[in-house]
PDB file of N, CA and C in Angstrom:
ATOM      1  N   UNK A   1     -11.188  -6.932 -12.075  1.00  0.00           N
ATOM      2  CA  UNK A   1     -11.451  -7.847 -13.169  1.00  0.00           C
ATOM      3  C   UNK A   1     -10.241  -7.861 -14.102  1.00  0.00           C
ATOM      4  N   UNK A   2      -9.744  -8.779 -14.746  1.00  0.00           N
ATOM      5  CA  UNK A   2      -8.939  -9.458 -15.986  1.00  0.00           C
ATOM      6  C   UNK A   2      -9.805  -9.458 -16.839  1.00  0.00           C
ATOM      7  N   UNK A   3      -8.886  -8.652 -17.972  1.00  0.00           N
ATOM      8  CA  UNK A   3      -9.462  -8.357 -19.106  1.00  0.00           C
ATOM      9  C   UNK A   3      -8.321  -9.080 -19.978  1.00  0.00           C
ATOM     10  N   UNK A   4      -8.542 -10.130 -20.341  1.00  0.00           N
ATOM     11  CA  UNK A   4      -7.913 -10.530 -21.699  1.00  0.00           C
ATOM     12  C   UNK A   4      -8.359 -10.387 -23.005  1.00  0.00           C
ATOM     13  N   UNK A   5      -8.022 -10.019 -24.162  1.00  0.00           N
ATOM     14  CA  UNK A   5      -8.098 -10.258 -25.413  1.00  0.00           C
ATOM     15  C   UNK A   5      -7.065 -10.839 -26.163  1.00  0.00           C
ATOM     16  N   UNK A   6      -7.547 -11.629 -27.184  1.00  0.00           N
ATOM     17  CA  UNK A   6      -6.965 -12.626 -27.659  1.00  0.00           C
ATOM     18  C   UNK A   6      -6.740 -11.573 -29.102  1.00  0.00           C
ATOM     19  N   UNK A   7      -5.742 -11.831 -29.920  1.00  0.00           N
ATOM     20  CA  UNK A   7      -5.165 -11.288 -31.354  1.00  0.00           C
ATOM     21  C   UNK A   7      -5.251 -12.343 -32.124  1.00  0.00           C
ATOM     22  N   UNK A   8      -6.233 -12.066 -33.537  1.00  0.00           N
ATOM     23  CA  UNK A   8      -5.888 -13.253 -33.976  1.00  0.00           C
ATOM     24  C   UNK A   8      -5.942 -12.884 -35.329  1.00  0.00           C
ATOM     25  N   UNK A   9      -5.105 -13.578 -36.602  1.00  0.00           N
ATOM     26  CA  UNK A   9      -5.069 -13.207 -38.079  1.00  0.00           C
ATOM     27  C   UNK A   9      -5.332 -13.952 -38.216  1.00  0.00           C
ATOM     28  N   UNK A  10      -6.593 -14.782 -39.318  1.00  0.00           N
ATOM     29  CA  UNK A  10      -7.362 -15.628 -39.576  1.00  0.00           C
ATOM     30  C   UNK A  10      -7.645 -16.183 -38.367  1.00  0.00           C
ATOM     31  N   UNK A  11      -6.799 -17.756 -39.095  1.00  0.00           N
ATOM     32  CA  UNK A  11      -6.575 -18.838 -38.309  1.00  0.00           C
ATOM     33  C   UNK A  11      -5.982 -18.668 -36.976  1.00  0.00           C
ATOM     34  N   UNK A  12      -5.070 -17.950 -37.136  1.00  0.00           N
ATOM     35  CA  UNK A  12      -3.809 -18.194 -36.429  1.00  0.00           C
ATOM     36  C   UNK A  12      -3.723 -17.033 -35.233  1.00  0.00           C
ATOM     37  N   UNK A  13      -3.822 -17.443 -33.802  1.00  0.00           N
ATOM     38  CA  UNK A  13      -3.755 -16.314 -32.751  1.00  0.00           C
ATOM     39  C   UNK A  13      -2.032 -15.601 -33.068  1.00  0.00           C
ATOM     40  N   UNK A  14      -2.035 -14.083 -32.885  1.00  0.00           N
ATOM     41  CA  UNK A  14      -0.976 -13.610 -32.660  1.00  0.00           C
ATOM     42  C   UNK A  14      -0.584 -12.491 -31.752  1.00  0.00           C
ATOM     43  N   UNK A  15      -0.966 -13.054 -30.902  1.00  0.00           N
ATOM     44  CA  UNK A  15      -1.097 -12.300 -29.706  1.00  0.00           C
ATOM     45  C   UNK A  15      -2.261 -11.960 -28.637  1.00  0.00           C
ATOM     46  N   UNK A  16      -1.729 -11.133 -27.609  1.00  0.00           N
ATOM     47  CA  UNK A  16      -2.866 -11.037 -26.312  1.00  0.00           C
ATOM     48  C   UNK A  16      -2.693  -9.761 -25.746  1.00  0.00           C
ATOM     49  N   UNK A  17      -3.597  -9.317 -24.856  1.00  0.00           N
ATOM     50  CA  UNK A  17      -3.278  -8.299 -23.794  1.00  0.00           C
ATOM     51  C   UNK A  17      -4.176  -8.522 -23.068  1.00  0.00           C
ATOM     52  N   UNK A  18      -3.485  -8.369 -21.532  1.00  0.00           N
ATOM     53  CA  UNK A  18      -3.872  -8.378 -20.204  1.00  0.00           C
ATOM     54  C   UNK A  18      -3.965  -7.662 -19.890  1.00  0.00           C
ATOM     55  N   UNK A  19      -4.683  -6.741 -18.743  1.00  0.00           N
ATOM     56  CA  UNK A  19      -5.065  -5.696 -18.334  1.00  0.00           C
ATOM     57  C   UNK A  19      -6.097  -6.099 -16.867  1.00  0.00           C
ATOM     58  N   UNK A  20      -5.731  -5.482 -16.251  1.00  0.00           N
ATOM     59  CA  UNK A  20      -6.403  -4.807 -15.063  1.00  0.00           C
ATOM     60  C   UNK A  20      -5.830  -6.092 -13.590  1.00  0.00           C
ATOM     61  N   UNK A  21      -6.592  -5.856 -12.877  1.00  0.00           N
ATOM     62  CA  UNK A  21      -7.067  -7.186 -11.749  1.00  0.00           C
ATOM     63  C   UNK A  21      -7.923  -7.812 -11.126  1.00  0.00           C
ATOM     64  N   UNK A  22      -7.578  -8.840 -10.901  1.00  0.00           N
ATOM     65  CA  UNK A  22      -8.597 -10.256 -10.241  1.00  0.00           C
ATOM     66  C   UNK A  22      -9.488  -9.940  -9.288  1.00  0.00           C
ATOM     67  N   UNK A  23      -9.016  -8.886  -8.523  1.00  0.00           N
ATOM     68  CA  UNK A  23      -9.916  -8.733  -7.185  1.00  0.00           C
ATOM     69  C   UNK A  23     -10.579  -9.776  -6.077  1.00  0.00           C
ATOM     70  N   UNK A  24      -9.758 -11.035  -6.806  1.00  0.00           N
ATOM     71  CA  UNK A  24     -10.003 -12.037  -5.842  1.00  0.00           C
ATOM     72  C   UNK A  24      -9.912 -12.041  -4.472  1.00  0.00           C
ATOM     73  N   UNK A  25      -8.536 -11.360  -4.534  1.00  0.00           N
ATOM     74  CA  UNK A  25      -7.577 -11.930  -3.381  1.00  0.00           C
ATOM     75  C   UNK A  25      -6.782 -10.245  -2.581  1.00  0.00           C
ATOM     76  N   UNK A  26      -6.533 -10.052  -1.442  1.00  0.00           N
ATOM     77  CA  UNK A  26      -5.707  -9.381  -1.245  1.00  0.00           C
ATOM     78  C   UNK A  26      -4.125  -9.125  -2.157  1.00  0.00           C
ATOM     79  N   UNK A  27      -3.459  -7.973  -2.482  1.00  0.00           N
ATOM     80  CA  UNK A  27      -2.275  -7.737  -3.242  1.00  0.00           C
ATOM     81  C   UNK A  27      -1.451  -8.794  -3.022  1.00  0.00           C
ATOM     82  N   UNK A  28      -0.954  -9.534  -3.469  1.00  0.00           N
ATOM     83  CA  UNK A  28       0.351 -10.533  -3.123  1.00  0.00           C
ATOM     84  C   UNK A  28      -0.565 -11.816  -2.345  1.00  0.00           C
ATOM     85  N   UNK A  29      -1.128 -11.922  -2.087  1.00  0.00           N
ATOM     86  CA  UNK A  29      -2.467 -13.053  -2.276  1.00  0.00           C
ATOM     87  C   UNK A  29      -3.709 -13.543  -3.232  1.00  0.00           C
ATOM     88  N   UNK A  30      -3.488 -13.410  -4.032  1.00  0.00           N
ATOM     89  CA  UNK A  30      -4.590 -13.180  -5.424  1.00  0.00           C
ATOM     90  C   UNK A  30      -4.202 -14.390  -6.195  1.00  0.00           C
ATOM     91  N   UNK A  31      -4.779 -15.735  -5.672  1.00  0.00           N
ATOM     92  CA  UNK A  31      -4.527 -17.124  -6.833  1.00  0.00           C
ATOM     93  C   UNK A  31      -4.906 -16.881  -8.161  1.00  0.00           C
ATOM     94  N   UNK A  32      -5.936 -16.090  -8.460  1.00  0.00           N
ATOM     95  CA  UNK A  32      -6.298 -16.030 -10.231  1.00  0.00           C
ATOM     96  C   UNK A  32      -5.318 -14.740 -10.895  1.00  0.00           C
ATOM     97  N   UNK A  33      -4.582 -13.526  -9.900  1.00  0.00           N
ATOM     98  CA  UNK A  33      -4.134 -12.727 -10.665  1.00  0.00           C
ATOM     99  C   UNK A  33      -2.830 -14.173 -11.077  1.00  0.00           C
ATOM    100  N   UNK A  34      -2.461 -14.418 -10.262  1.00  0.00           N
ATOM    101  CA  UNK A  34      -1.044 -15.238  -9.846  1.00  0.00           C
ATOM    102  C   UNK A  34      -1.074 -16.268 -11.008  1.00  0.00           C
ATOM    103  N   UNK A  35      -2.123 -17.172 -11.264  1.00  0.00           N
ATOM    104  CA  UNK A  35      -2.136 -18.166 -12.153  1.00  0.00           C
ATOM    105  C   UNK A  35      -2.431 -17.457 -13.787  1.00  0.00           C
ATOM    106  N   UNK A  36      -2.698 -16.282 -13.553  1.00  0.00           N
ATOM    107  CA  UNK A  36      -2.935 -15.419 -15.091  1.00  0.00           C
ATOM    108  C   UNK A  36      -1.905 -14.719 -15.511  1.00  0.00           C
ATOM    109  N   UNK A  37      -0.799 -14.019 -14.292  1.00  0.00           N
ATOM    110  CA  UNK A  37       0.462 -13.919 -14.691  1.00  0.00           C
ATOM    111  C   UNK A  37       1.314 -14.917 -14.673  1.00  0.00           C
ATOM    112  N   UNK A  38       1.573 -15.869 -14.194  1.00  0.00           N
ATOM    113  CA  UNK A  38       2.548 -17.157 -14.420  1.00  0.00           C
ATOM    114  C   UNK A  38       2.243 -17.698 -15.965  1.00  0.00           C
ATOM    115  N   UNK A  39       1.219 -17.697 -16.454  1.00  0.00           N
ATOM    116  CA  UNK A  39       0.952 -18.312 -17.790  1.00  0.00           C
ATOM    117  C   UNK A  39       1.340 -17.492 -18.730  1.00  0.00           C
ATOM    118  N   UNK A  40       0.826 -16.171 -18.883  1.00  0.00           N
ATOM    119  CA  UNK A  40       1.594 -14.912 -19.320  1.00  0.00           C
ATOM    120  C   UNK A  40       3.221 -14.919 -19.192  1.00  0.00           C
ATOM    121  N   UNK A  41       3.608 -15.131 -18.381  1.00  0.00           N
ATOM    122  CA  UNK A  41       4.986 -14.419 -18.152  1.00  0.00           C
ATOM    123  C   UNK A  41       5.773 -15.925 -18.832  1.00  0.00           C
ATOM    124  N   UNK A  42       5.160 -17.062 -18.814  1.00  0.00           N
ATOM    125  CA  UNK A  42       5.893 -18.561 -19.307  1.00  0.00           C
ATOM    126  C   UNK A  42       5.876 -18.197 -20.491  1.00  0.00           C
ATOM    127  N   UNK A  43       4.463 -17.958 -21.093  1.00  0.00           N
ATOM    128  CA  UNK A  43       4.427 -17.714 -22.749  1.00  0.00           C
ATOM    129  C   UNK A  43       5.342 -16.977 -23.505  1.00  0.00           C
ATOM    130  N   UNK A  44       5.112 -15.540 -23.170  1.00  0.00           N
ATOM    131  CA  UNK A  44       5.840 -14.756 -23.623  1.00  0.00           C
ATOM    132  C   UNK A  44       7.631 -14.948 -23.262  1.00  0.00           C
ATOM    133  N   UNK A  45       8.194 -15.650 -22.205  1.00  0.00           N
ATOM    134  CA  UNK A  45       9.523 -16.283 -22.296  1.00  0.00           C
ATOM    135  C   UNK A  45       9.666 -16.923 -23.205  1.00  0.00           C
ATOM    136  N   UNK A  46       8.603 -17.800 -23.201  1.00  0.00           N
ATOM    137  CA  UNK A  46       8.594 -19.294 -24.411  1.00  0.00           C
ATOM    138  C   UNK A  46       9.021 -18.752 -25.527  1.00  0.00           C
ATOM    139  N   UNK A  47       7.742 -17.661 -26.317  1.00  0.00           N
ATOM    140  CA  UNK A  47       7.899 -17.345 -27.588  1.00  0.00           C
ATOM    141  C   UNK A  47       9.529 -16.111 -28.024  1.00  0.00           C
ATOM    142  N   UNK A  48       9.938 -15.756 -26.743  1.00  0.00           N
ATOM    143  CA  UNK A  48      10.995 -14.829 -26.729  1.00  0.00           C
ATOM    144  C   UNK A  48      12.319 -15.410 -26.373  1.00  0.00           C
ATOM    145  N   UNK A  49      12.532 -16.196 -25.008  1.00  0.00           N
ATOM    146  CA  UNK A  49      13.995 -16.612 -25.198  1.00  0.00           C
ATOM    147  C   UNK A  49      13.893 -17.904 -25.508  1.00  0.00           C
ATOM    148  N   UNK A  50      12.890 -18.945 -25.675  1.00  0.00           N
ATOM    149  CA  UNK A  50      13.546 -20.311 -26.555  1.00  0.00           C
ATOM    150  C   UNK A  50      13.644 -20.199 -27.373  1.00  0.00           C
ATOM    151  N   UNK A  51      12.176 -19.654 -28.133  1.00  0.00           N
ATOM    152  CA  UNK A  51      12.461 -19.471 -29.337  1.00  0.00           C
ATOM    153  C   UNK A  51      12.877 -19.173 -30.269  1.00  0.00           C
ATOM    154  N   UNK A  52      12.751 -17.394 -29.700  1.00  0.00           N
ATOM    155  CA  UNK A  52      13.942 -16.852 -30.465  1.00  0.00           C
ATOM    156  C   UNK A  52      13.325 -15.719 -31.085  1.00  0.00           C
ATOM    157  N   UNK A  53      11.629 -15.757 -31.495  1.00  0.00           N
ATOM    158  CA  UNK A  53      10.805 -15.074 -32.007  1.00  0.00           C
ATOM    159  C   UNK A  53      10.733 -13.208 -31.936  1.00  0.00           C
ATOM    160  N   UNK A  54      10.477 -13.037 -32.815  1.00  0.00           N
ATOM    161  CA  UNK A  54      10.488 -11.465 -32.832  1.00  0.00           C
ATOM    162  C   UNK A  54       9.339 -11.053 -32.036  1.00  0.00           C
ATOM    163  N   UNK A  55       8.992 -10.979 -31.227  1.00  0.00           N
ATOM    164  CA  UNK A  55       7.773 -10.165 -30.372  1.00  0.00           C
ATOM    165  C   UNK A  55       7.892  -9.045 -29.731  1.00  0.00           C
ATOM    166  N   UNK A  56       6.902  -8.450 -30.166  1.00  0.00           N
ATOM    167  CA  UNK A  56       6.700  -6.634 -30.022  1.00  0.00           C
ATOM    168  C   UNK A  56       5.954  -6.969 -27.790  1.00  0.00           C
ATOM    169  N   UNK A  57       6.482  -6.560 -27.201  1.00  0.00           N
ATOM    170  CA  UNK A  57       6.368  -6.695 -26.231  1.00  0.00           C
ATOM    171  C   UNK A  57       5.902  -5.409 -24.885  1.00  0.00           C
ATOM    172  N   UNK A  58       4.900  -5.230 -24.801  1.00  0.00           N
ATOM    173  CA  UNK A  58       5.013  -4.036 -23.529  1.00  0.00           C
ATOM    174  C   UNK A  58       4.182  -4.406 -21.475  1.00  0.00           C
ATOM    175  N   UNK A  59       5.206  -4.566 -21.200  1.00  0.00           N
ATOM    176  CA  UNK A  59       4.248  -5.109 -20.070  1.00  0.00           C
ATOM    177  C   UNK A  59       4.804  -3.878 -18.847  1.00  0.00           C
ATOM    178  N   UNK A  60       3.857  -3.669 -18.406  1.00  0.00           N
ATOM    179  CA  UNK A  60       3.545  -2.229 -17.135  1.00  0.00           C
ATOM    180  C   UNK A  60       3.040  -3.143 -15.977  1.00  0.00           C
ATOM    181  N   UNK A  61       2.621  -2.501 -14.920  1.00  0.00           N
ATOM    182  CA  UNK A  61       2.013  -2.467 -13.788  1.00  0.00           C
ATOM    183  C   UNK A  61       0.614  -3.034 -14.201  1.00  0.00           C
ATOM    184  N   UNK A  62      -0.176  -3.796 -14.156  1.00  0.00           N
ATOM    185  CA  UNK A  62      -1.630  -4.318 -14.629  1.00  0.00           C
ATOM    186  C   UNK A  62      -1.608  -4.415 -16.208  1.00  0.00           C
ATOM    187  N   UNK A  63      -0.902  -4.373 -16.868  1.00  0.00           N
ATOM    188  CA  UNK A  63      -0.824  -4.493 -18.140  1.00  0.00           C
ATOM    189  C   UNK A  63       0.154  -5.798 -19.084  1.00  0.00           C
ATOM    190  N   UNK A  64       0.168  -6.436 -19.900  1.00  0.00           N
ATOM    191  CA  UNK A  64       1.132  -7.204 -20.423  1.00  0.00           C
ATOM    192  C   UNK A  64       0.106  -6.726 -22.226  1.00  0.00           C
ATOM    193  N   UNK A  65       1.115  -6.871 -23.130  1.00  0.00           N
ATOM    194  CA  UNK A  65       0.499  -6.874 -24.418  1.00  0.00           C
ATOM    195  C   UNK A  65       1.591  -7.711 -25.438  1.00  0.00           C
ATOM    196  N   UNK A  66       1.703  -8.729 -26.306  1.00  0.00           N
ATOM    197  CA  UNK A  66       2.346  -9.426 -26.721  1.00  0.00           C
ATOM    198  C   UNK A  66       2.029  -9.502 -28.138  1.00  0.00           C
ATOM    199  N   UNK A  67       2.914  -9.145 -28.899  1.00  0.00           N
ATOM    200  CA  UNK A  67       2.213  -9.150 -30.491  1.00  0.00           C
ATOM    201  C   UNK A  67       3.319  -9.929 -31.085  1.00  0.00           C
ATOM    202  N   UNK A  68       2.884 -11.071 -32.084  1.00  0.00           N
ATOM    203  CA  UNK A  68       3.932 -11.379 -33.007  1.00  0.00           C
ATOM    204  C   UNK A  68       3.836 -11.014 -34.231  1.00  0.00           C
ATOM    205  N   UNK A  69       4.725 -10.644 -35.197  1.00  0.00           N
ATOM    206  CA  UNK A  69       4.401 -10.657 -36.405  1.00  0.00           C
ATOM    207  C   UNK A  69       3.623 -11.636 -37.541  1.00  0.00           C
ATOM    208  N   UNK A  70       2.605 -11.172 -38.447  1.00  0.00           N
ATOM    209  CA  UNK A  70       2.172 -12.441 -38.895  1.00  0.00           C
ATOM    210  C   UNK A  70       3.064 -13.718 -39.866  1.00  0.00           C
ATOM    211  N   UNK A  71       3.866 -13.391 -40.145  1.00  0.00           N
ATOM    212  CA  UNK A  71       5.139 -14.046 -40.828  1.00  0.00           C
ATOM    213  C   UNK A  71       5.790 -15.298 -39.969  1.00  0.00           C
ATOM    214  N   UNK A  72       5.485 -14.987 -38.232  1.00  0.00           N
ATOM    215  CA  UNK A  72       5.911 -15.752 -37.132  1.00  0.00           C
ATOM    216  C   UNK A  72       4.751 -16.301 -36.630  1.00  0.00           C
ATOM    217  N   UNK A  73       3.763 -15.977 -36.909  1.00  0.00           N
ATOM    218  CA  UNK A  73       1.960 -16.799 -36.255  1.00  0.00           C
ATOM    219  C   UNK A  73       2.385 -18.668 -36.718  1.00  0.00           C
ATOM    220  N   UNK A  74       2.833 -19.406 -37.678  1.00  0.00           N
ATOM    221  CA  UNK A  74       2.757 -20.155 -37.564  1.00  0.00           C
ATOM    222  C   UNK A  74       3.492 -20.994 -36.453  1.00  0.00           C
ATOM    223  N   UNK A  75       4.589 -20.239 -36.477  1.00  0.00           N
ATOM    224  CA  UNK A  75       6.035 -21.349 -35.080  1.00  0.00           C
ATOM    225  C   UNK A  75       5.518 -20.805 -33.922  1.00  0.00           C
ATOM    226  N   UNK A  76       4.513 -19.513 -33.497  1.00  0.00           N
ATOM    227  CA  UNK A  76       4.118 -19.509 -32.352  1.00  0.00           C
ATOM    228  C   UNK A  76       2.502 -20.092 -32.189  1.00  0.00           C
ATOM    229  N   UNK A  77       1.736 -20.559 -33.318  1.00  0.00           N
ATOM    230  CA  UNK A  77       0.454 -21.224 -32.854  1.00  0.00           C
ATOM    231  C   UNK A  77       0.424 -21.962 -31.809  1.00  0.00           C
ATOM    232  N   UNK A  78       1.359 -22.935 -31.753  1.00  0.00           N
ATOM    233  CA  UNK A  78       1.135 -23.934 -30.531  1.00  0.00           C
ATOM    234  C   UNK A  78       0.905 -23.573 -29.222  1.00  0.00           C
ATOM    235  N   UNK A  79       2.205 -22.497 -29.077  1.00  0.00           N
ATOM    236  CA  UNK A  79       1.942 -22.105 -27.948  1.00  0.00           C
ATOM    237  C   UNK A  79       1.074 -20.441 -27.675  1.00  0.00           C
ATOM    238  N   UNK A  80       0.790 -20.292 -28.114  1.00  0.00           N
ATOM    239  CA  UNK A  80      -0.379 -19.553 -28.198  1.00  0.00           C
ATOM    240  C   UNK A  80      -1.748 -20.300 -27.959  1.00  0.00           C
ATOM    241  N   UNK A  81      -2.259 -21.008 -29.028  1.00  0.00           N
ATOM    242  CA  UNK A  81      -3.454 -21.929 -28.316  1.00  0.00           C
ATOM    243  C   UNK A  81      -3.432 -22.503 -26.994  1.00  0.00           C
ATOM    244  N   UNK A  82      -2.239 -22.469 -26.873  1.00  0.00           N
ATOM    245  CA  UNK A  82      -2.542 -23.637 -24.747  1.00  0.00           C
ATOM    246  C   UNK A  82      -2.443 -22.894 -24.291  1.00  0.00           C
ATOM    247  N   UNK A  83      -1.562 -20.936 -24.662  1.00  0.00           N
ATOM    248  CA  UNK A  83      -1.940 -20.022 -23.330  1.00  0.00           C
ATOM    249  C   UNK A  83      -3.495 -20.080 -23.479  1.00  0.00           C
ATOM    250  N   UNK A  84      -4.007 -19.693 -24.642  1.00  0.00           N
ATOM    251  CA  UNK A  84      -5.360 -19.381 -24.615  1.00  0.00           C
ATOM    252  C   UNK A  84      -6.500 -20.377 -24.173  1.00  0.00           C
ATOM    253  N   UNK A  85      -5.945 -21.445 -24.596  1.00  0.00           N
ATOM    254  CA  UNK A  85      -6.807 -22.822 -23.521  1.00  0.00           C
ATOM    255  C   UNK A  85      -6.585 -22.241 -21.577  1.00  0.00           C
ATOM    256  N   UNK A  86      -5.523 -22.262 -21.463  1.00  0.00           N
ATOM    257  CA  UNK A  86      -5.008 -21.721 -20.452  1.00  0.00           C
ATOM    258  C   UNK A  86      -6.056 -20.813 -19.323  1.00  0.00           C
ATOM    259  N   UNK A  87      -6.301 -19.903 -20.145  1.00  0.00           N
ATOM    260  CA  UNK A  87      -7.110 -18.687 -19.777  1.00  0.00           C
ATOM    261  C   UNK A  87      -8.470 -18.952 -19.788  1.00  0.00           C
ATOM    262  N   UNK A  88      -8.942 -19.284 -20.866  1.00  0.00           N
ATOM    263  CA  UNK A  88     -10.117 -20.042 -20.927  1.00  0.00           C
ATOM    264  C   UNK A  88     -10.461 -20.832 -19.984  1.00  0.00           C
ATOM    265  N   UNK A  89      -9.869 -21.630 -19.502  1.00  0.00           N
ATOM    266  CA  UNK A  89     -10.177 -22.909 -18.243  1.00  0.00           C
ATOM    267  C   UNK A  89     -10.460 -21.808 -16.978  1.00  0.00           C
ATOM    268  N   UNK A  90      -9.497 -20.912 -16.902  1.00  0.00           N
ATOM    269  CA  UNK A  90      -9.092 -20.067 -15.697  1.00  0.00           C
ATOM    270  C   UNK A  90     -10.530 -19.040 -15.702  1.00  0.00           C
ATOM    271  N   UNK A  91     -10.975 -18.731 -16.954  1.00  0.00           N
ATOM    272  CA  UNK A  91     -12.282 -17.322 -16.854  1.00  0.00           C
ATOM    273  C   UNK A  91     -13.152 -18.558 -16.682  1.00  0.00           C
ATOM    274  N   UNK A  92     -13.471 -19.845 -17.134  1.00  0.00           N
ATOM    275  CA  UNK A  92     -14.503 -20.540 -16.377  1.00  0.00           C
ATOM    276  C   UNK A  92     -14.876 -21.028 -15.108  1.00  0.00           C
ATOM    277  N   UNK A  93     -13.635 -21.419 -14.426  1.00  0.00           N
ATOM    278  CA  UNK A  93     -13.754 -21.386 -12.868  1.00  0.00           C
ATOM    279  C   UNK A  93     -13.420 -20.087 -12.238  1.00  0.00           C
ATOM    280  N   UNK A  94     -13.342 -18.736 -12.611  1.00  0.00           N
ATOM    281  CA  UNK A  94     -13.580 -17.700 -12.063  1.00  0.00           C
ATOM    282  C   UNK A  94     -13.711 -16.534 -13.160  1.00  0.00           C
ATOM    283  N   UNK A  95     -15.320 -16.708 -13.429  1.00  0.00           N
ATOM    284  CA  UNK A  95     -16.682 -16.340 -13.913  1.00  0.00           C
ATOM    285  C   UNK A  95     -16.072 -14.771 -14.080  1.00  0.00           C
ATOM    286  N   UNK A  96     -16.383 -14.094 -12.277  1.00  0.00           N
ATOM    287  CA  UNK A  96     -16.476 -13.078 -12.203  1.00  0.00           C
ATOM    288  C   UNK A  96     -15.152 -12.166 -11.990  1.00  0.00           C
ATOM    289  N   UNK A  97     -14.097 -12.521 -12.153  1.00  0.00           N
ATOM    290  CA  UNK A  97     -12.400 -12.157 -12.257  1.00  0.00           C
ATOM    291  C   UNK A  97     -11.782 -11.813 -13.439  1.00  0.00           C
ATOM    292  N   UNK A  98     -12.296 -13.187 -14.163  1.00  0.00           N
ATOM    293  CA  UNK A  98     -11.659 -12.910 -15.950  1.00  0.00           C
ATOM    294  C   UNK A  98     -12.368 -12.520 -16.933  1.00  0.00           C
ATOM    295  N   UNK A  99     -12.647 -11.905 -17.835  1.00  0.00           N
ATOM    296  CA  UNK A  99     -13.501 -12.222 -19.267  1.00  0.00           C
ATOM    297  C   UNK A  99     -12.497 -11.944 -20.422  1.00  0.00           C
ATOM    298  N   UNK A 100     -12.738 -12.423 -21.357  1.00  0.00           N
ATOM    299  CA  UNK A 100     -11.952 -13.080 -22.540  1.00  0.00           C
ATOM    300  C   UNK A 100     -12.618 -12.090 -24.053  1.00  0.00           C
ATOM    301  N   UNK A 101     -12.027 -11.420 -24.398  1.00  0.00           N
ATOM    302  CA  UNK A 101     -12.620 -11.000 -25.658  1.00  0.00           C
ATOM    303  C   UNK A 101     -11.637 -11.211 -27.130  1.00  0.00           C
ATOM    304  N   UNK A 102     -11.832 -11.343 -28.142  1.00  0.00           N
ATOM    305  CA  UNK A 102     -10.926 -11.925 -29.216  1.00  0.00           C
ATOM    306  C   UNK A 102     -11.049 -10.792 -30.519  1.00  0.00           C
ATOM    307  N   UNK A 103     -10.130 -10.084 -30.687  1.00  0.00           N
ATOM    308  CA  UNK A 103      -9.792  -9.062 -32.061  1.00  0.00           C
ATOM    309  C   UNK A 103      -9.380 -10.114 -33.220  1.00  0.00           C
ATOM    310  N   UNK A 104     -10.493  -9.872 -34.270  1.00  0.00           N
ATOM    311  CA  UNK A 104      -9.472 -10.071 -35.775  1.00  0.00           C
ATOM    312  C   UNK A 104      -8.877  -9.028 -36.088  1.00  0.00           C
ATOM    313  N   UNK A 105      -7.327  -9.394 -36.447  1.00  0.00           N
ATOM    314  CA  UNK A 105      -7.220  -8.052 -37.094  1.00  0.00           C
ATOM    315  C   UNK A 105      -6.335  -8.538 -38.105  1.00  0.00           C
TER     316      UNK A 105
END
């Protein structure tokens, strides 16, 4: 199973962490791990080399965790909401792979 949680200060998401696996699919065959790291790994490029953004970053073996500072939550909202649309679409057509939980902090 994919365990996402969403980071969020108020309004404004600032960050995520991923954890575990899909169990969909055989290792290196797994369409939902595959489409949950490609969105992950775009984002966190996005918010790091286009942008430019300061992000606290640790990603391992089954793990990714992405924090921005809240000072930077506004220039990364955008793309933060469409990863999280993203994921969302992805834990609804596979129920039993993803679940989604959301921290205020």
């Amino acid at each position: 199973m994919i365990k996402v949680n969403f980071y969020h200060l108020s309004d404004a998401p600032i960050g995520f962490e991923i954890s575990g696996h899909s169990g969909y699919g055989t290792h290196g065959n797994d369409i939902v791990c595959s489409a949950v790291s490609s969105a992950a790994y775009m984002t966190a490029n996005t918010l790091i080399e286009i942008m430019k953004l300061p992000v606290s970053a640790d990603v391992d073996d089954g793990l990714m965790k992405i924090l921005i500072p809240s000072e930077s939550a506004t220039k990364a909202k955008d793309i933060l909401l469409g990863f999280e649309l993203h994921i969302n679409e992805l834990a609804g057509q596979y129920p039993k792979n993803v679940t989604i939980t959301t921290t205020e902090v």
